[in-house]
N, C-alpha and C. Protein backbone atom coordinates (compact mmCIF):
# COMPACT_ATOMS: atom_id res chain seq x y z
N UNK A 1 -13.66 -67.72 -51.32
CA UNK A 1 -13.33 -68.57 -50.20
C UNK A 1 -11.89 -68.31 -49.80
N UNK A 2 -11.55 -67.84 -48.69
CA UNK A 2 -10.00 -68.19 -48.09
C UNK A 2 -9.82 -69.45 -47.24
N UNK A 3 -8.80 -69.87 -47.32
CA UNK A 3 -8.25 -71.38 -47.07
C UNK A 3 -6.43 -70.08 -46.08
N UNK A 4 -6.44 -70.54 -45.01
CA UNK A 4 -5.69 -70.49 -44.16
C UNK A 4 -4.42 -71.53 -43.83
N UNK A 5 -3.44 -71.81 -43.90
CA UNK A 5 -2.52 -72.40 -43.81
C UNK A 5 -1.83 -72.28 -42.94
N UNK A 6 -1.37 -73.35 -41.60
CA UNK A 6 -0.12 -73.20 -41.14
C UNK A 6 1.10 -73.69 -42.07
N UNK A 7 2.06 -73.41 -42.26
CA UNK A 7 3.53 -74.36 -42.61
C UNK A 7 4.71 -74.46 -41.65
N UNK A 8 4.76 -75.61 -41.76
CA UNK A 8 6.43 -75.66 -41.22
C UNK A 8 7.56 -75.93 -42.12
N UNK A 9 8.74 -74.98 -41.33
CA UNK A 9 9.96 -75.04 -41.91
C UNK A 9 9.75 -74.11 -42.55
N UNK A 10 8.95 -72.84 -42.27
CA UNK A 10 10.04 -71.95 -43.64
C UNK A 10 10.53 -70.66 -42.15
N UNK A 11 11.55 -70.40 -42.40
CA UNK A 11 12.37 -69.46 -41.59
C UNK A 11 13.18 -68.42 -42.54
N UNK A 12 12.60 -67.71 -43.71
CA UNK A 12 13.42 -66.66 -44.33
C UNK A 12 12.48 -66.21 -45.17
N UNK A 13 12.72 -65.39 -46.12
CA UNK A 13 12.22 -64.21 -47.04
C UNK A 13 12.27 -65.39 -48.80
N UNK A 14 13.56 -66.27 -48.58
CA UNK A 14 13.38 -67.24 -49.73
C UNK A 14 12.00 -68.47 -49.70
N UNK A 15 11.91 -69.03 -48.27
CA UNK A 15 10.90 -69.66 -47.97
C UNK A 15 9.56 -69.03 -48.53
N UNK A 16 9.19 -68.06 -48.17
CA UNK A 16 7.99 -67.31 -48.42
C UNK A 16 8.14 -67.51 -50.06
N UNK A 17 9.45 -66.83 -50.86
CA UNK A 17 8.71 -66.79 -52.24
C UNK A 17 8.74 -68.27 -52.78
N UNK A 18 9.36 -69.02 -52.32
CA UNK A 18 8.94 -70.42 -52.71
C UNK A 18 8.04 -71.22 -52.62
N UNK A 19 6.70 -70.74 -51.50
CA UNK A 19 5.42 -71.06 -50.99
C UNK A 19 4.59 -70.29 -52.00
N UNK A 20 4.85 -68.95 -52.26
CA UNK A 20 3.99 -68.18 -53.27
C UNK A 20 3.89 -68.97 -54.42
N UNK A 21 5.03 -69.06 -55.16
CA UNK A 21 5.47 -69.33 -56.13
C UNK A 21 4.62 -71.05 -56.71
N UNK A 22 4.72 -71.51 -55.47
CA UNK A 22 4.24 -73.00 -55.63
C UNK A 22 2.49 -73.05 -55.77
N UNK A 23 2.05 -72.15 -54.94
CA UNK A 23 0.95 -71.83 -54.58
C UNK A 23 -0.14 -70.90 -56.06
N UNK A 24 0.67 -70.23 -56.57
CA UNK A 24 0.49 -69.26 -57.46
C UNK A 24 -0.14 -69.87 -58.75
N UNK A 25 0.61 -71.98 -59.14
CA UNK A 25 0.96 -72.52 -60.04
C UNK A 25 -0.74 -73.46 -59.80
N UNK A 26 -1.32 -73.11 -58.74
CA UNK A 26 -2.59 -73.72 -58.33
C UNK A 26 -3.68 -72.83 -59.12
N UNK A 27 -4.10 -73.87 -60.25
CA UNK A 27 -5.46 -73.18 -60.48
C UNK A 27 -6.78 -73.00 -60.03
N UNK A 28 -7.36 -71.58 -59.76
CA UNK A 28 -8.20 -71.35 -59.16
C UNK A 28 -8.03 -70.31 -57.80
N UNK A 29 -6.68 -70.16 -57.68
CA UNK A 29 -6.47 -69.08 -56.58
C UNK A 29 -6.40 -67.93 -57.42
N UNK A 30 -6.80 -67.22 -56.16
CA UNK A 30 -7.21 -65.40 -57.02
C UNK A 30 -5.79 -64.65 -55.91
N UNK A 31 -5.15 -65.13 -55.03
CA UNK A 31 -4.47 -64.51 -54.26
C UNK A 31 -3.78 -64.85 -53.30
N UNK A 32 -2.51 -65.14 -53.05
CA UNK A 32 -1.77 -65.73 -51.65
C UNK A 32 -0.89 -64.86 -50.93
N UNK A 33 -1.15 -64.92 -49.70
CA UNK A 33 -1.00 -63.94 -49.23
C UNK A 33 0.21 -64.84 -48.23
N UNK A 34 1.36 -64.89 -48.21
CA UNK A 34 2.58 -66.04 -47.89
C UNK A 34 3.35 -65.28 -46.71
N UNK A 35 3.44 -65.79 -45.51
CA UNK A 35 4.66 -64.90 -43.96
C UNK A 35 5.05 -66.15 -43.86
N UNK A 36 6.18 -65.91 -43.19
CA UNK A 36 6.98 -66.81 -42.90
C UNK A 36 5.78 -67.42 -41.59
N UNK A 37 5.43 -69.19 -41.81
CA UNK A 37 4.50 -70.14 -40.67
C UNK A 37 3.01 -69.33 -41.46
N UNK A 38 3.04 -68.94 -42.42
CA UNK A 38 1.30 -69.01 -42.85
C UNK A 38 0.98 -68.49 -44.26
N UNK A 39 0.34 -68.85 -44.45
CA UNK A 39 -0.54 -68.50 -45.95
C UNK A 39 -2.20 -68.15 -45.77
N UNK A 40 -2.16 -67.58 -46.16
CA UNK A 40 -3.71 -67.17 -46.65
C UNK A 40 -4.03 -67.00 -48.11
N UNK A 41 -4.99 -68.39 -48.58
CA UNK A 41 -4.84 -68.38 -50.09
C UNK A 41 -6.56 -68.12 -50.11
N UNK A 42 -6.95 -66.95 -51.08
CA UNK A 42 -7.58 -66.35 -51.63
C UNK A 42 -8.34 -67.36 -52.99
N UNK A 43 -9.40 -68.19 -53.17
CA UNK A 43 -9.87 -68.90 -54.19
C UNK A 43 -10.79 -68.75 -54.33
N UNK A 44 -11.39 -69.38 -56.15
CA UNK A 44 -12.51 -69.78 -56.32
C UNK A 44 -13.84 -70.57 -55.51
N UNK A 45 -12.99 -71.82 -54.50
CA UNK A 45 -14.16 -72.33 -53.55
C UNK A 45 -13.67 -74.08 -54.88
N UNK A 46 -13.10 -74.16 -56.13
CA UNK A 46 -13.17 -75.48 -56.70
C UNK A 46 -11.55 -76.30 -56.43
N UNK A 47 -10.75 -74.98 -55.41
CA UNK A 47 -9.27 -75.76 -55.17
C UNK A 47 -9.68 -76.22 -53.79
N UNK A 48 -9.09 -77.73 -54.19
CA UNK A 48 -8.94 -78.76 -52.86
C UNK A 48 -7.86 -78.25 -51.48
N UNK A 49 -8.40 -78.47 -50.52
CA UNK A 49 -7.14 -78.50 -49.48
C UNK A 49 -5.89 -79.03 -49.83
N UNK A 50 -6.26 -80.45 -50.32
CA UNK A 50 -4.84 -81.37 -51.15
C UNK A 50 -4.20 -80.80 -52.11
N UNK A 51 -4.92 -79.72 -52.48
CA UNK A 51 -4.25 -79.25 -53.98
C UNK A 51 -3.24 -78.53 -53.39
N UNK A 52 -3.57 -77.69 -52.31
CA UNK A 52 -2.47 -76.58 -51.27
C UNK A 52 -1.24 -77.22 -51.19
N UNK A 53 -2.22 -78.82 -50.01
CA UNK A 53 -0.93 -78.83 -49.53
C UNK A 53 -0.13 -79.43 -50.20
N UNK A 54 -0.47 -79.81 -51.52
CA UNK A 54 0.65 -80.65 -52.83
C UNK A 54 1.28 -79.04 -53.01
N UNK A 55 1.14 -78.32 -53.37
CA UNK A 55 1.82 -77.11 -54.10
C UNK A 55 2.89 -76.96 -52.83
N UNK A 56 2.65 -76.45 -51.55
CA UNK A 56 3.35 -76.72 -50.35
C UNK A 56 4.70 -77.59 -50.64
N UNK A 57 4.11 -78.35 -50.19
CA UNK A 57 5.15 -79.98 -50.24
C UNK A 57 6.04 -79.81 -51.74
N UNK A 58 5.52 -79.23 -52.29
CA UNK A 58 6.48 -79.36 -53.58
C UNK A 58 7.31 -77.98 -53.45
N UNK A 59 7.59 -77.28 -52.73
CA UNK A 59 8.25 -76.36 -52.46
C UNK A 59 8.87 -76.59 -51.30
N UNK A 60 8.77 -77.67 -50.39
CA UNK A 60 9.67 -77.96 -49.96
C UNK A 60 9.18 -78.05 -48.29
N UNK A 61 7.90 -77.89 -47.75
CA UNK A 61 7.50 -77.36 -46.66
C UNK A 61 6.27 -78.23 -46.55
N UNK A 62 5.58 -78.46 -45.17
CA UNK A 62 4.67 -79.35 -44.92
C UNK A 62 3.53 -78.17 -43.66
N UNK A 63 2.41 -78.76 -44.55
CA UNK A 63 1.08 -78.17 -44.10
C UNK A 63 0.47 -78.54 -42.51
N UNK A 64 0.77 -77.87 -41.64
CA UNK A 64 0.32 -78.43 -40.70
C UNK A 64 -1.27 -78.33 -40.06
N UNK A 65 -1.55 -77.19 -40.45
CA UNK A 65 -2.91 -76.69 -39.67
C UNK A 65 -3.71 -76.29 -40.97
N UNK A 66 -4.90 -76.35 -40.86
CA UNK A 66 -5.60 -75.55 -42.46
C UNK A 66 -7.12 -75.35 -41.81
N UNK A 67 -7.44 -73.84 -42.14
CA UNK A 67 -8.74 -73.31 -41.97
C UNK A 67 -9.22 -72.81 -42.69
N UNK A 68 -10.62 -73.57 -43.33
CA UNK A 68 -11.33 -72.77 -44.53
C UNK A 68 -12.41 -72.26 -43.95
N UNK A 69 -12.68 -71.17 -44.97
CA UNK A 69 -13.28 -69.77 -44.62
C UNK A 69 -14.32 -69.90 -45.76
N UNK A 70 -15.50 -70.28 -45.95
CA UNK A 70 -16.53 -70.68 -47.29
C UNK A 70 -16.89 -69.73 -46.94
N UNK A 71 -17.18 -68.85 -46.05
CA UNK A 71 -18.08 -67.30 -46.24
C UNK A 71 -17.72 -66.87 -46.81
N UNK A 72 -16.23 -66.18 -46.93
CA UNK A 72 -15.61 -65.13 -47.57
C UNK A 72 -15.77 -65.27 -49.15
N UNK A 73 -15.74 -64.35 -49.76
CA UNK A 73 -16.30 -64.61 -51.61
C UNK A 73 -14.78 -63.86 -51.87
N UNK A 74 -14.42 -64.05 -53.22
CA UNK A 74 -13.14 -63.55 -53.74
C UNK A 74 -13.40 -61.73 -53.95
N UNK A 75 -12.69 -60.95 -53.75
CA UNK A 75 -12.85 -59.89 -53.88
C UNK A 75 -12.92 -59.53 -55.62
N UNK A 76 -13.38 -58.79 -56.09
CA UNK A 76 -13.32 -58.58 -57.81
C UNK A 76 -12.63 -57.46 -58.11
């Protein structure tokens, strides 16, 4: 499953690894893929939206938009 993220507030190269980083600490992601205003997190299908946007928010940045993708299967 991919789960799509807008964020606001990150404007640099530190922002991004602080979204990874927060994101990374979420069990059940296989992959985050972090630009400055988006994420694309790569999961199992058993991490919550809330779980994101807590990892988010705890790095310092707030979730604005979110699109999940239940077709997509994790790559192996």
């Amino acid at each position: 499953m991919v789960t799509t993220l807008k964020i606001s507030g990150m404007s640099c190269a530190h922002c991004t690894r602080a979204v990874f980083t927060a994101l990374s600490g979420v069990p059940g992601i296989a992959r985050a893929d972090v630009r400055i205003g988006t994420a694309e997190v790569e999961h199992d299908g058993t991490v919550t939206l809330d779980a994101l946007k807590q990892a988010v928010e705890t790095a310092g940045y707030s979730v604005i938009d979110a699109d999940e993708n239940r077709r997509v299967l994790p790559q192996l």
